[in-house]
Protein backbone atom coordinates (compact mmCIF):
# COMPACT_ATOMS: atom_id res chain seq x y z
CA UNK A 1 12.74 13.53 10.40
CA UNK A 2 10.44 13.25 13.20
CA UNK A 3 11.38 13.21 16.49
CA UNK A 4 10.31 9.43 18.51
CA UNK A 5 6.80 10.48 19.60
CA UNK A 6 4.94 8.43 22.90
CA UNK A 7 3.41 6.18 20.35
CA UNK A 8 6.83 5.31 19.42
CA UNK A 9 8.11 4.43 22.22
CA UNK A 10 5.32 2.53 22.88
CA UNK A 11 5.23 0.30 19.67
CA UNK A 12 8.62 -0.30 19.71
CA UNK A 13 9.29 -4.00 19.53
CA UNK A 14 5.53 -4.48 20.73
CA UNK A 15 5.51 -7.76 17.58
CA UNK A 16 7.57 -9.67 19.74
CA UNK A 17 4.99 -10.05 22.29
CA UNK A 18 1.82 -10.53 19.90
CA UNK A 19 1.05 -12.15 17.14
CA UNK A 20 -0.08 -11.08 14.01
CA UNK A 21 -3.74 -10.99 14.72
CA UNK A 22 -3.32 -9.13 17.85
CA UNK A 23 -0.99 -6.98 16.05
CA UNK A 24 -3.02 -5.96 13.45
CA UNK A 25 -5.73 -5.03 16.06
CA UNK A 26 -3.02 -2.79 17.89
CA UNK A 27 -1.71 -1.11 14.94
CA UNK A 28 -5.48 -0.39 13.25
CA UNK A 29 -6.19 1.05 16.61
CA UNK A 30 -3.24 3.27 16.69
CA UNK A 31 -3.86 4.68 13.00
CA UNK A 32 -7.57 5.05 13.71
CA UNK A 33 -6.36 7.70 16.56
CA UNK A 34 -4.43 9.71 14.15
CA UNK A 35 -6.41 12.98 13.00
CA UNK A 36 -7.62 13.37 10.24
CA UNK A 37 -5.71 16.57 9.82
CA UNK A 38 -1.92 14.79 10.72
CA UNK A 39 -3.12 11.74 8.05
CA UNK A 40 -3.56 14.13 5.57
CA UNK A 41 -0.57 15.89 6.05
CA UNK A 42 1.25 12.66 6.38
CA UNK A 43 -0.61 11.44 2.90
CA UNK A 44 0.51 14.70 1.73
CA UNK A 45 4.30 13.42 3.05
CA UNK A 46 4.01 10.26 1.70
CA UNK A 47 3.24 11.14 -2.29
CA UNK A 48 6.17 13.64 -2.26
CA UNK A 49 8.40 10.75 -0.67
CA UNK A 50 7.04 8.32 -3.69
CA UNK A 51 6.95 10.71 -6.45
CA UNK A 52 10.65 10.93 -5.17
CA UNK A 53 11.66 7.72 -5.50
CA UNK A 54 9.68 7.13 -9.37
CA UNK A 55 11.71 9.83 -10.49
CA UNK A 56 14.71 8.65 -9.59
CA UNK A 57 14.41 4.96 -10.21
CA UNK A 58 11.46 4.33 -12.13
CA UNK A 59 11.13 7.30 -14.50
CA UNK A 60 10.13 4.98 -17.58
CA UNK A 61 7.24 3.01 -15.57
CA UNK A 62 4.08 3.89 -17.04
CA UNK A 63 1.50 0.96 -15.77
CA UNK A 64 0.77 1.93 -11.99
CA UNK A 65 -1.41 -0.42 -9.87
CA UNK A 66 -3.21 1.95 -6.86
CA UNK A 67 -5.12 1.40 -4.44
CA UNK A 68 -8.18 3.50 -2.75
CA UNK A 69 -8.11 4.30 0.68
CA UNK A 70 -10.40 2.87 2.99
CA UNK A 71 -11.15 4.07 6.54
CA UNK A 72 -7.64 5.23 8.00
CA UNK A 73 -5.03 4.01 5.40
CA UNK A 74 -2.95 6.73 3.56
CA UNK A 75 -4.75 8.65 1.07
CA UNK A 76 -2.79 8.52 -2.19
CA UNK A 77 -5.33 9.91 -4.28
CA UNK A 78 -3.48 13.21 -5.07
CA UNK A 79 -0.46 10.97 -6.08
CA UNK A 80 -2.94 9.21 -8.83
CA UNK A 81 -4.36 12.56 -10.04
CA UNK A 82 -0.44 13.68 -10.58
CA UNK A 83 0.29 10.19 -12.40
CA UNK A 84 -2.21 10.67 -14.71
CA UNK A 85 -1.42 13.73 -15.64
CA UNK A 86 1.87 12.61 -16.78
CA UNK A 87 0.27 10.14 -19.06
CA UNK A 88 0.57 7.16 -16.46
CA UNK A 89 -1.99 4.04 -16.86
CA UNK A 90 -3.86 3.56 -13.48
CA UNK A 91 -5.15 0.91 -12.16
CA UNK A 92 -7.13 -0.41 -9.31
CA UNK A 93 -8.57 -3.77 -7.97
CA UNK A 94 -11.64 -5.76 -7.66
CA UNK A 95 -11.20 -8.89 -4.72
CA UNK A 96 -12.74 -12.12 -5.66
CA UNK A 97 -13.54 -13.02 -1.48
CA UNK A 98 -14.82 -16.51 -2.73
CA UNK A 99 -11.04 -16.85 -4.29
CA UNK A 100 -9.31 -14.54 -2.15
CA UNK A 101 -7.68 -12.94 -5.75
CA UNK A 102 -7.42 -8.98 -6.80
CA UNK A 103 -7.92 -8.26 -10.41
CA UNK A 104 -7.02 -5.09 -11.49
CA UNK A 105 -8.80 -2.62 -14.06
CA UNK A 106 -7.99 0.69 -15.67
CA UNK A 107 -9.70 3.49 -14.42
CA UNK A 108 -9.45 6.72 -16.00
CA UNK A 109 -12.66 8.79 -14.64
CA UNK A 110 -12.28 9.54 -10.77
CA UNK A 111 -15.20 10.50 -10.34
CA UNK A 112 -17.68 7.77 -12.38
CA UNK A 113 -15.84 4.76 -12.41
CA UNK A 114 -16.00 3.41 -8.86
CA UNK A 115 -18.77 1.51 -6.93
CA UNK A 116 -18.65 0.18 -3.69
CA UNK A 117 -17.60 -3.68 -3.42
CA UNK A 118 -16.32 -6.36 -1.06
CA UNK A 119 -16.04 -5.21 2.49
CA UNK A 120 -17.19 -2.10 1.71
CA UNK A 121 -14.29 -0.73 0.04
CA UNK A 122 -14.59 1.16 -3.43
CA UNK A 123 -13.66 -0.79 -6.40
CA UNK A 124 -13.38 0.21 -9.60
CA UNK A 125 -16.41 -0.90 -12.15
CA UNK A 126 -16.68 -4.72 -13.78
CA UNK A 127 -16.46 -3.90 -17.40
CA UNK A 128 -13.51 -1.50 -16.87
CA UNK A 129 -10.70 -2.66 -19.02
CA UNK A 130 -9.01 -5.34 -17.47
CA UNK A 131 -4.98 -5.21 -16.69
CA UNK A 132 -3.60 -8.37 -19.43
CA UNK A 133 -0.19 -9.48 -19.28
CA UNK A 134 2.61 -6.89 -20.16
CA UNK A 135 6.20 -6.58 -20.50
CA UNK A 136 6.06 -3.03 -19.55
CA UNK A 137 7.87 -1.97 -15.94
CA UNK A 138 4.51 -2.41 -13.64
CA UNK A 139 4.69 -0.59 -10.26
CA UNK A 140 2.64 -1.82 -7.44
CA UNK A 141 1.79 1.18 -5.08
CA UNK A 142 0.98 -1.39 -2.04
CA UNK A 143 -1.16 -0.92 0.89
CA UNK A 144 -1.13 -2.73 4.64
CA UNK A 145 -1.60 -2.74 8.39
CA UNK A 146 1.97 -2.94 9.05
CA UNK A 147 5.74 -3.52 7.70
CA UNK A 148 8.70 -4.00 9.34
CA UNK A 149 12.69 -2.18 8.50
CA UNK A 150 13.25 -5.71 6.08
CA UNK A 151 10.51 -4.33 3.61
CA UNK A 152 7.81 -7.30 4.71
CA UNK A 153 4.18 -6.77 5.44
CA UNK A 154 1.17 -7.62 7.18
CA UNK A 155 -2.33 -6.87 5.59
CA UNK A 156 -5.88 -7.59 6.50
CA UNK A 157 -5.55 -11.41 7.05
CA UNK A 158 -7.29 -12.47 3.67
CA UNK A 159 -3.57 -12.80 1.67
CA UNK A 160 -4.95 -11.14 -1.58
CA UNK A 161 -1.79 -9.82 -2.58
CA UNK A 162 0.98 -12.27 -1.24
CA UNK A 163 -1.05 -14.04 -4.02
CA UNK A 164 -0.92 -11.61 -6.35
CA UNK A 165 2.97 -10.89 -6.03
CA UNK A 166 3.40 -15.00 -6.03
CA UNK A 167 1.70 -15.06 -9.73
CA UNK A 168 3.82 -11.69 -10.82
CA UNK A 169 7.31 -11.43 -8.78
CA UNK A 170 8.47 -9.19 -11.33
CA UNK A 171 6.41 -6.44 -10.64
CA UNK A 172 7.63 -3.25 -8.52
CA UNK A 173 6.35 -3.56 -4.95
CA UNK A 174 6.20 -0.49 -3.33
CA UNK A 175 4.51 -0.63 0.61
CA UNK A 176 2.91 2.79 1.82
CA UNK A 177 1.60 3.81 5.14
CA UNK A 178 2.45 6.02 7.82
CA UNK A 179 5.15 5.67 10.40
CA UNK A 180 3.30 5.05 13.03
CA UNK A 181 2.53 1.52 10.83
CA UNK A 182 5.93 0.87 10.87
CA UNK A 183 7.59 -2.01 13.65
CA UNK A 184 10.99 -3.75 13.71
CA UNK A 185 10.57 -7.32 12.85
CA UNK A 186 7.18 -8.89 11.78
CA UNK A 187 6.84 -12.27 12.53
CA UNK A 188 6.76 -13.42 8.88
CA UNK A 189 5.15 -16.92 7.05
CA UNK A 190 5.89 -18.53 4.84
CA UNK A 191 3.33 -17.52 2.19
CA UNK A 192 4.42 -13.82 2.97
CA UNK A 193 5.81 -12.26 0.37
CA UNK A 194 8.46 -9.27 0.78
CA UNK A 195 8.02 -5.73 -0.88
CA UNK A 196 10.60 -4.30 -2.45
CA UNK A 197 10.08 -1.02 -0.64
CA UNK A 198 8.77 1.23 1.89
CA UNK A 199 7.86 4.41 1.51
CA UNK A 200 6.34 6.34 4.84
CA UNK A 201 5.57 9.78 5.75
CA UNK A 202 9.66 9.86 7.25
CA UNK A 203 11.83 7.71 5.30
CA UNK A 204 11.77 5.12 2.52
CA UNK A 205 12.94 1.47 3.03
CA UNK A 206 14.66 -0.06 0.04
CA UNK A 207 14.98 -4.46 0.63
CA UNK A 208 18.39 -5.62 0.99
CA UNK A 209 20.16 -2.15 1.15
């Protein structure tokens, strides 16, 4: 385990005093400082520390829903390349901003089957298979801005996927980012909804435990 570095010290408890806008801001900023070189290494941290946890409590899940990075969030994309080597489904999604909704497609070609869409972030392509209703075990590897020791999370603002785990609660939630991400006690709404983990470069987070 890491030792409690400056920036530690210095975020600890600091979403008591702001609120979630300002919060985001802070914590952005603070993951924009990292290196490149210590967020890859931490990425690097963070897919051993997941791959961990599937193999011990979600060995039969085959459906995975992913994300790709964008600007300073963890890079998973090694953990994808593993998964689908082992035969996993991947998928990733495509916002509706008038709607504020993620669909999700299959992607099975890295390389050809993104393009760039809303805010800039890459998306896989329209006529990609889309992901229908299942009864398989679906995994949601989850990104955000921050999360707190209780397993919630802050994103962006835009509340894409609190309303994507409100339509499918029984999916696996599974929260990623680095530690320096991580906070106390978010000050939570209503419409908010709780992961079911958290998984950083350090430690993993399991709700209720």
């Amino acid at each position: 385990m890491m030792k409690m570095a400056r920036w530690r010290i210095l975020a600890k408890n600091m979403e008591k005093f702001l609120n979630n806008k300002e919060l985001r801001k802070k914590i952005k900023s603070i993951r924009d400082n990292i290196s490149l070189e210590q967020r890859e290494s931490m990425s690097q941290d963070i897919t051993e520390n997941v791959l961990a946890l599937l193999e011990s409590d979600f060995k039969g899940a085959n459906i995975f829903l992913c994300f790709y990075p964008f600007g300073s969030e963890v890079d998973l994309r090694g953990l994808y390349n593993i998964l689908k080597s082992k035969g996993k489904r991947i998928f990733f999604p495509i916002s509706d901003s008038d709607r504020h909704e993620l669909s999700f497609h299959e992607v099975n070609d890295f390389s050809k089957d993104f393009s760039t869409g809303a805010y800039g972030i890459m998306e896989p392509c329209k006529d990609l298979p889309l992901l229908e209703a299942v009864q398989d075990e679906v995994v949601v590897i989850t990104p955000g801005v921050s999360f707190d020791n209780s397993c919630n999370r802050i994103g962006y603002g835009g509340g894409y996927y609190d309303r994507f785990f409100e339509q499918h609660s029984n999916y696996i939630k599974i929260g990623v980012g680095f530690e320096q991400q991580m906070v106390d006690n978010l000050k939570i709404e209503a419409h908010d909804m709780p992961l079911d983990y958290i998984v950083t470069n350090d430690r993993l987070i399991k709700r209720g435990a």
